[in-house]
N, C-alpha and C. Protein backbone atom coordinates (compact mmCIF):
# COMPACT_ATOMS: atom_id res chain seq x y z
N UNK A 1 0.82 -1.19 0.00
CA UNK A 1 0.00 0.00 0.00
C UNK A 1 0.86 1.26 0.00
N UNK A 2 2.01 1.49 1.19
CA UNK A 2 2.75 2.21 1.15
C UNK A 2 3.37 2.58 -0.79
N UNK A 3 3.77 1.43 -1.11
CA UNK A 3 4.38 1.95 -2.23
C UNK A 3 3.52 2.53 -3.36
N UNK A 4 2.30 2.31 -3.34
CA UNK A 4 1.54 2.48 -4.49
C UNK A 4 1.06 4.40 -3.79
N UNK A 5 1.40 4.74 -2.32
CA UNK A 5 0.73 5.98 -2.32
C UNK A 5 2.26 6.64 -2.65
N UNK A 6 3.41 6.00 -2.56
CA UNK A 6 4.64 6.69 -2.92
C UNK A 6 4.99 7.01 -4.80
N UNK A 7 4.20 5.64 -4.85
CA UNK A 7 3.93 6.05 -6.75
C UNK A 7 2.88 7.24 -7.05
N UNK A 8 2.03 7.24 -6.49
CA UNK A 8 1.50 8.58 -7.16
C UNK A 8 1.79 9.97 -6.75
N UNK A 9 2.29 9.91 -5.57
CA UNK A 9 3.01 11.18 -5.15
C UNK A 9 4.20 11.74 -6.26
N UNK A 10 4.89 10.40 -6.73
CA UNK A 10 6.12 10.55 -7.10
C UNK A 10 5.48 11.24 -8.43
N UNK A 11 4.36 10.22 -9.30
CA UNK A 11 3.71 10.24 -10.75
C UNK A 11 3.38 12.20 -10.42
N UNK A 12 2.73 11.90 -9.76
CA UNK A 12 1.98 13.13 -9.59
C UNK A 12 2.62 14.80 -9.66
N UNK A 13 3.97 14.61 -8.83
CA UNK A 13 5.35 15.35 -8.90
C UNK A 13 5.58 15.64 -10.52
N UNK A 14 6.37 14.41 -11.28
CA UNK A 14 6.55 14.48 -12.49
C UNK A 14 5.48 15.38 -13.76
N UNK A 15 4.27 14.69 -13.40
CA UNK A 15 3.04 15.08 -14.59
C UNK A 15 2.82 16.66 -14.28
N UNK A 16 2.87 17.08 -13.21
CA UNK A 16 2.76 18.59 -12.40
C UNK A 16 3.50 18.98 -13.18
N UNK A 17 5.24 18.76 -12.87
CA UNK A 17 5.88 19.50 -13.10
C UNK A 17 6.25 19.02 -14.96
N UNK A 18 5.44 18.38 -16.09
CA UNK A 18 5.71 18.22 -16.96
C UNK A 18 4.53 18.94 -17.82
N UNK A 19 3.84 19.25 -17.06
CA UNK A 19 2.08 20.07 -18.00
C UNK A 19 3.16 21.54 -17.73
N UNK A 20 4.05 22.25 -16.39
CA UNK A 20 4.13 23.39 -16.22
C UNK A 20 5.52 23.55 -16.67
N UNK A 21 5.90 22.90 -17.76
CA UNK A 21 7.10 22.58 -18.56
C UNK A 21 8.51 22.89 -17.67
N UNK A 22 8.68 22.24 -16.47
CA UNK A 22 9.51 22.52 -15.38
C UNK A 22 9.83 21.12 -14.95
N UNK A 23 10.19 20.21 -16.11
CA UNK A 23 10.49 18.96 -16.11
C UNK A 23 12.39 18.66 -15.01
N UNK A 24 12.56 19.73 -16.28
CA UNK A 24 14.36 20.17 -15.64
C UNK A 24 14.19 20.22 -13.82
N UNK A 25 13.24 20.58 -13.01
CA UNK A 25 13.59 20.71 -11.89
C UNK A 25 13.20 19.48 -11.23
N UNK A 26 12.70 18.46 -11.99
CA UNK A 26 12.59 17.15 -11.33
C UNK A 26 13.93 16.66 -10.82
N UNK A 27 14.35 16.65 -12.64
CA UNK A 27 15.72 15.80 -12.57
C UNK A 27 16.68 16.57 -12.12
N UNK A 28 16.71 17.29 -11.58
CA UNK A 28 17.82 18.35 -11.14
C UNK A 28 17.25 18.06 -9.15
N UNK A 29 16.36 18.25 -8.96
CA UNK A 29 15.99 17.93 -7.23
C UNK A 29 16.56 16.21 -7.38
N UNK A 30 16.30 15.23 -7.98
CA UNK A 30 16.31 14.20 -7.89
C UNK A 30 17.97 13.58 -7.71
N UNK A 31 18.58 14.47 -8.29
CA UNK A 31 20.09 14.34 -7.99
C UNK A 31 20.59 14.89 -7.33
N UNK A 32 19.95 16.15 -6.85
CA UNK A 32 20.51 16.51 -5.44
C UNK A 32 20.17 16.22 -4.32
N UNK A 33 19.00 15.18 -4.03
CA UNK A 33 18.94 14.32 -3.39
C UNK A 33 19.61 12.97 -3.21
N UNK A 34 19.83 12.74 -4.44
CA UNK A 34 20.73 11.25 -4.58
C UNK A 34 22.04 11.99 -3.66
N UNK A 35 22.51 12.76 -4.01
CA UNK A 35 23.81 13.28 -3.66
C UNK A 35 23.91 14.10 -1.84
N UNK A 36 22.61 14.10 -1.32
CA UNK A 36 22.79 14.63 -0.26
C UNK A 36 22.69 13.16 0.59
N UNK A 37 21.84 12.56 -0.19
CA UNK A 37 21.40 11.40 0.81
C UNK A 37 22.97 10.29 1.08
N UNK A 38 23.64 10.79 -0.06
CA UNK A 38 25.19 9.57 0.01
C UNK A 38 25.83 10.19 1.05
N UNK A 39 25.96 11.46 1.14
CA UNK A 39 26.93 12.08 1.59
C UNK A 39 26.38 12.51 3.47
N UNK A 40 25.34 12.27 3.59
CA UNK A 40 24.72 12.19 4.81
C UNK A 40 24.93 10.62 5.36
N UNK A 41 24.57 9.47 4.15
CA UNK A 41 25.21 8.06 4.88
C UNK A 41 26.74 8.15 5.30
N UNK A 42 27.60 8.97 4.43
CA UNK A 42 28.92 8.56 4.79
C UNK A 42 29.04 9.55 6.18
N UNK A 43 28.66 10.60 6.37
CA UNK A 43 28.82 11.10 7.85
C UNK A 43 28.13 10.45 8.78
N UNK A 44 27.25 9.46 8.56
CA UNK A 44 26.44 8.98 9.77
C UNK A 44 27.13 7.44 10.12
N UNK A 45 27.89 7.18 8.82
CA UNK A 45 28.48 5.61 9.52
C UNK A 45 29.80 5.62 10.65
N UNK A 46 30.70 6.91 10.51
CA UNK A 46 31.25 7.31 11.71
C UNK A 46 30.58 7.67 13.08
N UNK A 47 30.05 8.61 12.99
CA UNK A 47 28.81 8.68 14.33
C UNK A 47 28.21 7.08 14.80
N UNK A 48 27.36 6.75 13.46
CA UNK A 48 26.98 5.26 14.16
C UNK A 48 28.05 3.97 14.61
N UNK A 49 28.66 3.75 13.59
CA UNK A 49 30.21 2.67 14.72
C UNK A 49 30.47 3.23 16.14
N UNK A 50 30.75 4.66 16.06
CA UNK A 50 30.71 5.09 17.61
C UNK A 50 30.03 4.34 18.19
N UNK A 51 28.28 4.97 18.21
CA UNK A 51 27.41 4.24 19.13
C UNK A 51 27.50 3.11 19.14
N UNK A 52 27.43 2.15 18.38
CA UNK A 52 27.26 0.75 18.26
C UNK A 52 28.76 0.07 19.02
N UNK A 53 29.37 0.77 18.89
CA UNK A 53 31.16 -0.03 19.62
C UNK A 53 30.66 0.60 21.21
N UNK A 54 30.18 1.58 21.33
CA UNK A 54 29.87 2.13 22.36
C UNK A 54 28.77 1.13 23.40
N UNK A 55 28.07 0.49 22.47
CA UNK A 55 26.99 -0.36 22.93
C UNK A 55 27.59 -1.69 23.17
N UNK A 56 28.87 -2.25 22.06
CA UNK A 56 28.94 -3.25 22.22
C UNK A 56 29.98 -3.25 23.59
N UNK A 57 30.98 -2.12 23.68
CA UNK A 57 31.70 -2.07 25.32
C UNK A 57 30.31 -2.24 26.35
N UNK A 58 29.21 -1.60 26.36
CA UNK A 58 28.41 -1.93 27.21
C UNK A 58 28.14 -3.34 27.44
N UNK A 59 28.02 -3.81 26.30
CA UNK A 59 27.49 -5.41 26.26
C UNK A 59 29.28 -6.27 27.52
N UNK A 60 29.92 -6.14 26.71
CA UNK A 60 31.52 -7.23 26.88
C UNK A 60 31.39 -6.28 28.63
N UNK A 61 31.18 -5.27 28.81
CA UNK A 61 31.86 -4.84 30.40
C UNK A 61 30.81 -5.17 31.21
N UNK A 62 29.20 -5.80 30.85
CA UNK A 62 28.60 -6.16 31.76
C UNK A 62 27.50 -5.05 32.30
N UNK A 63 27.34 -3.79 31.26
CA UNK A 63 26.67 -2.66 31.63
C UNK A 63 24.96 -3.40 31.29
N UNK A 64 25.25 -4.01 30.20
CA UNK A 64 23.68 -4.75 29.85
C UNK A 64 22.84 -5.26 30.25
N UNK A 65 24.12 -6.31 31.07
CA UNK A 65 23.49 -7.09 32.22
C UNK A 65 22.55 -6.44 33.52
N UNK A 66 24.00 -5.22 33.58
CA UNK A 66 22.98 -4.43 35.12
C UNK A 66 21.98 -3.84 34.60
N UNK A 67 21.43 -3.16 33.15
CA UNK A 67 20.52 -2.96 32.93
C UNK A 67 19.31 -3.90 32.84
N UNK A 68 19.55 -4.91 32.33
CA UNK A 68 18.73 -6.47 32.30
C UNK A 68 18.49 -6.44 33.34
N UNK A 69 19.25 -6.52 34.66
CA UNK A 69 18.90 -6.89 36.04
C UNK A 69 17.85 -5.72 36.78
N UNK A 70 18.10 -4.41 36.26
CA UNK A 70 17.01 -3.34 36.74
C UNK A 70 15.88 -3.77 36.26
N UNK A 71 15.94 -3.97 34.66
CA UNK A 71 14.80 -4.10 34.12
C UNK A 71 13.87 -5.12 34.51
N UNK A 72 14.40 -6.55 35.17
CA UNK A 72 13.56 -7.57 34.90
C UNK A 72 11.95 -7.31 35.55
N UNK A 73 12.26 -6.63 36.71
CA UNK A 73 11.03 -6.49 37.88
C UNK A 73 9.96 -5.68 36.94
N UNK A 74 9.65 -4.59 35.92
CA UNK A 74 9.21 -4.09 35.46
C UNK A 74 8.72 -4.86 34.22
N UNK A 75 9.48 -5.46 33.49
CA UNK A 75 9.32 -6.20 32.36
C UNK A 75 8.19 -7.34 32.24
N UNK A 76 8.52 -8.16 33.71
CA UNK A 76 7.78 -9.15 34.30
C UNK A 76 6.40 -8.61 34.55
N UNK A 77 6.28 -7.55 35.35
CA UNK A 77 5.21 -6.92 35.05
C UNK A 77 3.89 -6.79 33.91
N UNK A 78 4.93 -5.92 32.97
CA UNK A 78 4.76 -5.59 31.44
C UNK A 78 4.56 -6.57 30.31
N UNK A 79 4.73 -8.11 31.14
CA UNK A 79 4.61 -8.88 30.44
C UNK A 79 4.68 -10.65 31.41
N UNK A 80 2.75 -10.51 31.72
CA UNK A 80 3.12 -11.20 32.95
C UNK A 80 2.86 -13.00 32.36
N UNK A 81 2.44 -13.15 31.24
CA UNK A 81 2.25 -14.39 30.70
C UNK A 81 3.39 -15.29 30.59
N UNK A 82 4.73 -14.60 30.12
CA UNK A 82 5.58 -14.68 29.67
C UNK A 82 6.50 -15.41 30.98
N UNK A 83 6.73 -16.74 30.59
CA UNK A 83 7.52 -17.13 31.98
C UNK A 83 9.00 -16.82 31.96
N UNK A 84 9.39 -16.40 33.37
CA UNK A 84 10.74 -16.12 33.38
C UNK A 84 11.95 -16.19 32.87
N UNK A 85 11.82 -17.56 32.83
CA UNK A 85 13.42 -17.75 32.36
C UNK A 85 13.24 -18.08 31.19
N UNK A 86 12.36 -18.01 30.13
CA UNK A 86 12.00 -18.42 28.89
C UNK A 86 13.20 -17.38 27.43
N UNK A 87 13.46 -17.84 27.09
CA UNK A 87 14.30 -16.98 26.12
C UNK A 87 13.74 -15.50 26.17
N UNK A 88 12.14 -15.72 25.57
CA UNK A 88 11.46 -14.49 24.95
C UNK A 88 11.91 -13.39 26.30
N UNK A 89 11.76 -14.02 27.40
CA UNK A 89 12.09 -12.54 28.16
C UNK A 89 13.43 -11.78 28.15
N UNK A 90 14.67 -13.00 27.56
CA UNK A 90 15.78 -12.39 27.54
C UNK A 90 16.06 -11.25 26.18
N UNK A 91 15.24 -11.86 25.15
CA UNK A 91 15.28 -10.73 23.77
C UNK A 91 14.17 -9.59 24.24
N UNK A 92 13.42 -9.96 24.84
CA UNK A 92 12.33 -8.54 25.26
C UNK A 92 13.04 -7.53 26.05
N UNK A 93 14.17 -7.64 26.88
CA UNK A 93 14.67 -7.20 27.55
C UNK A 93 15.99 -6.31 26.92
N UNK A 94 16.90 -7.06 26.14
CA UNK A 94 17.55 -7.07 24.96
C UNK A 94 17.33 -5.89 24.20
N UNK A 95 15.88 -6.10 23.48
CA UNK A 95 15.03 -4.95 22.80
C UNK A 95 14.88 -3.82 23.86
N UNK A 96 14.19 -3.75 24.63
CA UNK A 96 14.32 -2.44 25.35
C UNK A 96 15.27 -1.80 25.67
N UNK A 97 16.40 -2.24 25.99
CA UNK A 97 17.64 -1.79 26.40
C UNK A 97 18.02 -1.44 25.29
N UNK A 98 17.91 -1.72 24.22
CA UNK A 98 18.33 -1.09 22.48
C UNK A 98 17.82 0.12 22.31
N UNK A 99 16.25 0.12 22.51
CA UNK A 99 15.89 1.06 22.47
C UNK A 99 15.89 2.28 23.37
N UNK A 100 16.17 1.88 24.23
CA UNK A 100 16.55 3.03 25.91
C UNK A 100 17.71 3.96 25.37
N UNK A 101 18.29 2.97 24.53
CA UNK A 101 19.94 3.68 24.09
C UNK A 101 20.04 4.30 22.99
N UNK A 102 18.71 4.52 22.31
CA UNK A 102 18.34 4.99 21.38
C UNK A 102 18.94 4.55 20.19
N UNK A 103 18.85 3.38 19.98
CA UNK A 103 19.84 2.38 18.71
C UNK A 103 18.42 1.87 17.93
N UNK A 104 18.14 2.46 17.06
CA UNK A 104 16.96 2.11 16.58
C UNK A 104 17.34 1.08 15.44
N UNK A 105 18.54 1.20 14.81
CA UNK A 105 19.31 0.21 14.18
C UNK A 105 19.48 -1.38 14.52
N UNK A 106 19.78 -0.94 15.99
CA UNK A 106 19.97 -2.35 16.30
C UNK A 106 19.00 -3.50 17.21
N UNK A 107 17.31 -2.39 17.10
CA UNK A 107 16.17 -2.57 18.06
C UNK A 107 15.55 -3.69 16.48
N UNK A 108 15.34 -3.39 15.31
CA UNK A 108 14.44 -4.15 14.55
C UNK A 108 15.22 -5.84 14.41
N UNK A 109 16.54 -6.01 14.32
CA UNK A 109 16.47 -7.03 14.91
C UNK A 109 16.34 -8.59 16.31
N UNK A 110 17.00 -7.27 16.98
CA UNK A 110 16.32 -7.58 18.22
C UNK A 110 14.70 -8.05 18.59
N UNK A 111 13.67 -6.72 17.83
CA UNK A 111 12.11 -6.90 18.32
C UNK A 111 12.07 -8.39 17.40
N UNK A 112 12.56 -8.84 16.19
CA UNK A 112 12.09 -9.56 15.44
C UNK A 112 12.23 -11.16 15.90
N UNK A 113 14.18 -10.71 17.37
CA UNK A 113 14.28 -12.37 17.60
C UNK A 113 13.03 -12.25 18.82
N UNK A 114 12.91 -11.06 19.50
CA UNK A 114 11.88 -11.69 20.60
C UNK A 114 10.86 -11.86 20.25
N UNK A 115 9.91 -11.32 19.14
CA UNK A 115 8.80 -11.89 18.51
C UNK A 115 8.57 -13.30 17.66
N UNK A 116 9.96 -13.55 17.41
CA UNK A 116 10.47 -14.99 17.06
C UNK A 116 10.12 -16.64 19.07
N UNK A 117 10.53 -15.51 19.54
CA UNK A 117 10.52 -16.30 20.93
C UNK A 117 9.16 -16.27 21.92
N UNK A 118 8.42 -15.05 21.03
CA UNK A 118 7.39 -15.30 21.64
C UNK A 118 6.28 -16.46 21.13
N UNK A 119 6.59 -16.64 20.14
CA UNK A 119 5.99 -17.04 19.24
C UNK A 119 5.93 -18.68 19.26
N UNK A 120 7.23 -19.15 20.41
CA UNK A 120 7.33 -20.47 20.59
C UNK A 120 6.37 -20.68 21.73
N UNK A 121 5.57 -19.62 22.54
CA UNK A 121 4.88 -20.02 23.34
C UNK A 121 3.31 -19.48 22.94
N UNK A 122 3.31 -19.02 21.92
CA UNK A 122 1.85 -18.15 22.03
C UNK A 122 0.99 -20.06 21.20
N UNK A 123 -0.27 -20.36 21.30
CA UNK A 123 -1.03 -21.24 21.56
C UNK A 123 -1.75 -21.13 20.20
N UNK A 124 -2.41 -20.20 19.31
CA UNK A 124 -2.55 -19.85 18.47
C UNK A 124 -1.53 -18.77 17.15
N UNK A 125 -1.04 -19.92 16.50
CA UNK A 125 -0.13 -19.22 16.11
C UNK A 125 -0.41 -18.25 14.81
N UNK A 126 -1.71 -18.05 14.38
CA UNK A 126 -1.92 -17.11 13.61
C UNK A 126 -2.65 -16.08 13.86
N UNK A 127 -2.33 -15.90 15.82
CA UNK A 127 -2.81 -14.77 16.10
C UNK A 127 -1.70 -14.06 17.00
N UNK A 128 -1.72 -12.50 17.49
CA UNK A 128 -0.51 -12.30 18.08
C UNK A 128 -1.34 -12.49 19.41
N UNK A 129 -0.50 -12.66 20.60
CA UNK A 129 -0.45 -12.83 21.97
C UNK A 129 -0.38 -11.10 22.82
N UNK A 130 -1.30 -11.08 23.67
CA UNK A 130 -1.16 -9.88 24.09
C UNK A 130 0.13 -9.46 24.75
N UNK A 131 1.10 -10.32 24.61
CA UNK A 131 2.72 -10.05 25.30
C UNK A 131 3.36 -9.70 23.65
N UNK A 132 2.79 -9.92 22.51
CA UNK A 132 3.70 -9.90 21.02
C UNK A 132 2.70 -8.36 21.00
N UNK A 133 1.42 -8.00 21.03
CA UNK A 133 1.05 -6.47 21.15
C UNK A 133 1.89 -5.73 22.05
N UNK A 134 2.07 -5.97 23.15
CA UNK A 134 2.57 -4.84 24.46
C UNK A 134 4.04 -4.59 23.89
N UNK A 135 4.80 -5.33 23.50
CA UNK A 135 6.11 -5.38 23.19
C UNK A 135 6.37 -4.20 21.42
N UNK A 136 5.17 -5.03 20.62
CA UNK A 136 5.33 -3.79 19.37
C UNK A 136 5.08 -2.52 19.89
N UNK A 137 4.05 -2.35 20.86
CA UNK A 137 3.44 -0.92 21.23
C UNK A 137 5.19 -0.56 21.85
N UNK A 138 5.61 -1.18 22.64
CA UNK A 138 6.79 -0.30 23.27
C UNK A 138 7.96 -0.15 22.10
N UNK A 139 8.31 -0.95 21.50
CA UNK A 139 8.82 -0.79 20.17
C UNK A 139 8.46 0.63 19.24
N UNK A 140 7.27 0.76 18.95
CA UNK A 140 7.00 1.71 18.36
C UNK A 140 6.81 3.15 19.03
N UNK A 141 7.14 3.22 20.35
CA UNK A 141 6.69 4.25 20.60
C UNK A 141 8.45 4.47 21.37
N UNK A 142 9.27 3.45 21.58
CA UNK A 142 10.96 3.34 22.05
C UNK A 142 11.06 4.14 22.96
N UNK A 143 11.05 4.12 23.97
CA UNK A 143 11.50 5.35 25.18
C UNK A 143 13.17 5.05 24.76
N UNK A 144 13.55 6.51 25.07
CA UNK A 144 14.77 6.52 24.34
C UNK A 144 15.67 7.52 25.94
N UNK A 145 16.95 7.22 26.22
CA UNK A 145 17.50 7.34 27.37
C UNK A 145 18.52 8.56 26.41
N UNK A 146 19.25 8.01 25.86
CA UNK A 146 20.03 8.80 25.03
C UNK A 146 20.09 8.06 23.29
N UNK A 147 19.03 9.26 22.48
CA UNK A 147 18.69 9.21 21.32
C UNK A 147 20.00 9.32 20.36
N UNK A 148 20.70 8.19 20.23
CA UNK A 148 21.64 8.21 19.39
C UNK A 148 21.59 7.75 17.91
N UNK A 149 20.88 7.54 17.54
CA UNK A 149 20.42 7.88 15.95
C UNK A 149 20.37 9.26 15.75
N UNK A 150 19.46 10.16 16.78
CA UNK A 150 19.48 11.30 16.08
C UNK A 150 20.26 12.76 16.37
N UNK A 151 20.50 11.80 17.29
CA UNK A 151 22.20 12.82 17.72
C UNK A 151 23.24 12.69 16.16
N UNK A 152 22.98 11.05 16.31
CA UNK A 152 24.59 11.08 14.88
C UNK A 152 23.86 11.62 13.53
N UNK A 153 22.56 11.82 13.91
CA UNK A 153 21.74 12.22 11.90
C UNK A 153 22.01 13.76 12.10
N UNK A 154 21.66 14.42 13.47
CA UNK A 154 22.05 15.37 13.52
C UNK A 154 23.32 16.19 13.53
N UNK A 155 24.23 15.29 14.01
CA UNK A 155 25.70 15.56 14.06
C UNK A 155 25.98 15.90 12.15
N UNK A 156 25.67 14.69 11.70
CA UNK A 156 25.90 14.19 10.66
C UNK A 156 25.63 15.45 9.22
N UNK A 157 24.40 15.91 9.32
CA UNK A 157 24.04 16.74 9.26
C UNK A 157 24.16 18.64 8.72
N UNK A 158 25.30 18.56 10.15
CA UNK A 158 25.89 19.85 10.53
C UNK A 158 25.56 20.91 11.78
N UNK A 159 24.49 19.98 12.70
CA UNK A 159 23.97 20.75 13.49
C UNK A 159 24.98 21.44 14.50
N UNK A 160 24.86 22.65 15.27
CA UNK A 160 26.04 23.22 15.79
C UNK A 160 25.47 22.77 17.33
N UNK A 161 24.26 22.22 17.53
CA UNK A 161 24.87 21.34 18.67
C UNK A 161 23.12 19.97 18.69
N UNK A 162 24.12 19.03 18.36
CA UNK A 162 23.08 17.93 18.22
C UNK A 162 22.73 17.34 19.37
N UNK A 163 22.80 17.69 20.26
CA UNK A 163 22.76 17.00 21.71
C UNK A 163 21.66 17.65 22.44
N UNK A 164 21.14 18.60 22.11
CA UNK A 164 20.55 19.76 22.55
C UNK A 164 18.87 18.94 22.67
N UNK A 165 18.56 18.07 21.83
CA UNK A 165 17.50 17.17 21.11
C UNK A 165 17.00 16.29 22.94
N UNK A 166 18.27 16.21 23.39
CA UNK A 166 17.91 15.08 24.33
C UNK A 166 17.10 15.11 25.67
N UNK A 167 16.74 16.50 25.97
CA UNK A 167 15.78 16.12 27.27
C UNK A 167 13.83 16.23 26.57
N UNK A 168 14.21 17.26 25.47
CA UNK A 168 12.83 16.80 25.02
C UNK A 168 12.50 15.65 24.51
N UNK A 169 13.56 14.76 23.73
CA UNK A 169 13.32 13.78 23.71
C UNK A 169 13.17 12.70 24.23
N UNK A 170 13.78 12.98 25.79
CA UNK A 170 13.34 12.11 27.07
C UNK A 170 11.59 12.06 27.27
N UNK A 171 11.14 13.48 27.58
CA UNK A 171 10.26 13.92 27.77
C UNK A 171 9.23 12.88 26.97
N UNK A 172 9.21 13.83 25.71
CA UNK A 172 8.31 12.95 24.83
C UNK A 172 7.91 11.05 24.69
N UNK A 173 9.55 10.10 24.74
CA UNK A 173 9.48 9.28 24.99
C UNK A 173 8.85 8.78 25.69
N UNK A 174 8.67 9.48 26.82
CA UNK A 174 8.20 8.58 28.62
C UNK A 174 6.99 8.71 28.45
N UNK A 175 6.81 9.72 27.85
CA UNK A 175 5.15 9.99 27.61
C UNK A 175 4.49 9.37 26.90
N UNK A 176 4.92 9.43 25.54
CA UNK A 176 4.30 8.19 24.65
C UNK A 176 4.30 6.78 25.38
N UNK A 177 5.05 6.72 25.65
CA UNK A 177 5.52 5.44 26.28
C UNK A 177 4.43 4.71 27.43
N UNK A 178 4.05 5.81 28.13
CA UNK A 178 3.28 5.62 29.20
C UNK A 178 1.31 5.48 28.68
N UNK A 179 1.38 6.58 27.60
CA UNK A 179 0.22 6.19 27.10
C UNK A 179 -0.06 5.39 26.53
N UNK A 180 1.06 4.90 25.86
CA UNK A 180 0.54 3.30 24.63
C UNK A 180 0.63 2.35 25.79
N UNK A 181 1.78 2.48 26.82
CA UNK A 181 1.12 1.29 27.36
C UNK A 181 -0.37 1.17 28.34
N UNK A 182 -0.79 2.51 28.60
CA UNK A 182 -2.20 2.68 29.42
C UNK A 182 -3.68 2.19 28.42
N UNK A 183 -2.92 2.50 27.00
CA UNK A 183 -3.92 1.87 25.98
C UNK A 183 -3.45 0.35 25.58
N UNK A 184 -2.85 -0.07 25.76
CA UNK A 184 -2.55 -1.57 25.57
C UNK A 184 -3.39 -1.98 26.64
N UNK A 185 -3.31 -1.88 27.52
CA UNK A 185 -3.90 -2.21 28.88
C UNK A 185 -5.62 -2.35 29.05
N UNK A 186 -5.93 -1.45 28.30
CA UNK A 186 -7.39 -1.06 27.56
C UNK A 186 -7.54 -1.39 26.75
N UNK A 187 -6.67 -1.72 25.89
CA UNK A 187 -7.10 -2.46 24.57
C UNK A 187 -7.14 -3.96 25.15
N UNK A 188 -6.15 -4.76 25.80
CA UNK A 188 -6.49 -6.09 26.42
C UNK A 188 -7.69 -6.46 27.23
N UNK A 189 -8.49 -5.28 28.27
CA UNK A 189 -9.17 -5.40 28.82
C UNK A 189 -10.24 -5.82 28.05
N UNK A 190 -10.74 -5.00 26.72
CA UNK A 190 -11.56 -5.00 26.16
C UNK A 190 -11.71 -5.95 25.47
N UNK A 191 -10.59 -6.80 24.58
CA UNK A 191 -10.38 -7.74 23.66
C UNK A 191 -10.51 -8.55 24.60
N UNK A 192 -10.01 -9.22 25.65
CA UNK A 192 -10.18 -10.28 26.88
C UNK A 192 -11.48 -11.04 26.68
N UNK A 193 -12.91 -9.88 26.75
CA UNK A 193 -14.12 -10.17 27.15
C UNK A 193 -14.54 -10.79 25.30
């Protein structure tokens, strides 16, 4: 669906700008996009190795773990079907902590092995489990601790100070965060009956 509303936007662009004989500024935006978008990947893969080596010292020094270990009491909570020591809680946990760190890069494979693990326990398997909902809702809405995607897009960029992003983006996070899960909660209640 997505692609077919991206085709007529795109169609629609072209035929506009080909009735108002201003064809030239298609292909002229279209390459200076090709050309901003390369040159924005190559500043963002320095910024991102940062974070990600940054994440993986977290992982090897054991910072993950103490986060895993804060997290479990809450998680368990957030996801009370889900038995303890079952894999799925170790990638659910995994995933949040990705996303806390604002690694949105390295959260879609993560959400995909714990939805993989939930999936060895859900009973109906062509339906999702209200622990495979609660988990996309937090996924999609990522409370983010320190937003490092958009620190390095912003770095990347040219911003003269990309860091500046991070308490509203605390803000906002916790908030979303808190409402999708107050509507998950309401949405289960309701679906339950």
């Amino acid at each position: 669906m997505i692609n077919l509303i991206w085709l007529i936007l795109m169609a629609g662009g072209i035929l506009y700008a080909g009735i108002n004989g201003r064809i030239e500024v298609v292909t002229q935006s279209a390459i200076n996009a090709a050309k901003s978008a390369v040159e924005l990947a190559i500043n963002l893969i320095g910024v991102m190795c940062l974070w990600l080596g940054i994440m993986k010292i977290a992982e090897l020094s054991g910072i993950i773990k103490v986060i895993s270990y804060t997290l479990s009491p809450i998680i368990g909570l957030l996801f009370p079907r889900v038995p303890r020591n079952h894999p799925a809680m170790g990638a659910i946990i995994m995933t949040i902590s990705a996303n806390m760190l604002g690694l949105g890069n390295a959260v879609t494979p993560l959400g995909i092995k714990a939805m993989q693990e939930l999936q060895t326990i859900n009973p109906k398997k062509d339906t999702a489990t209200p622990a495979m909902c609660t988990l996309l809702a937090l996924c999609t809405t990522g409370f983010t601790l320190v937003p490092a995607t958009i620190i390095a897009l912003r770095s990347a960029a040219g911003s003269v100070n990309p860091t500046e992003i991070v308490g509203s983006t605390l803000l906002v996070s916790l908030l979303s965060t808190i409402l999708v899960l107050i509507m998950d909660r309401i949405c289960q209640m309701i679906f339950r009956r």
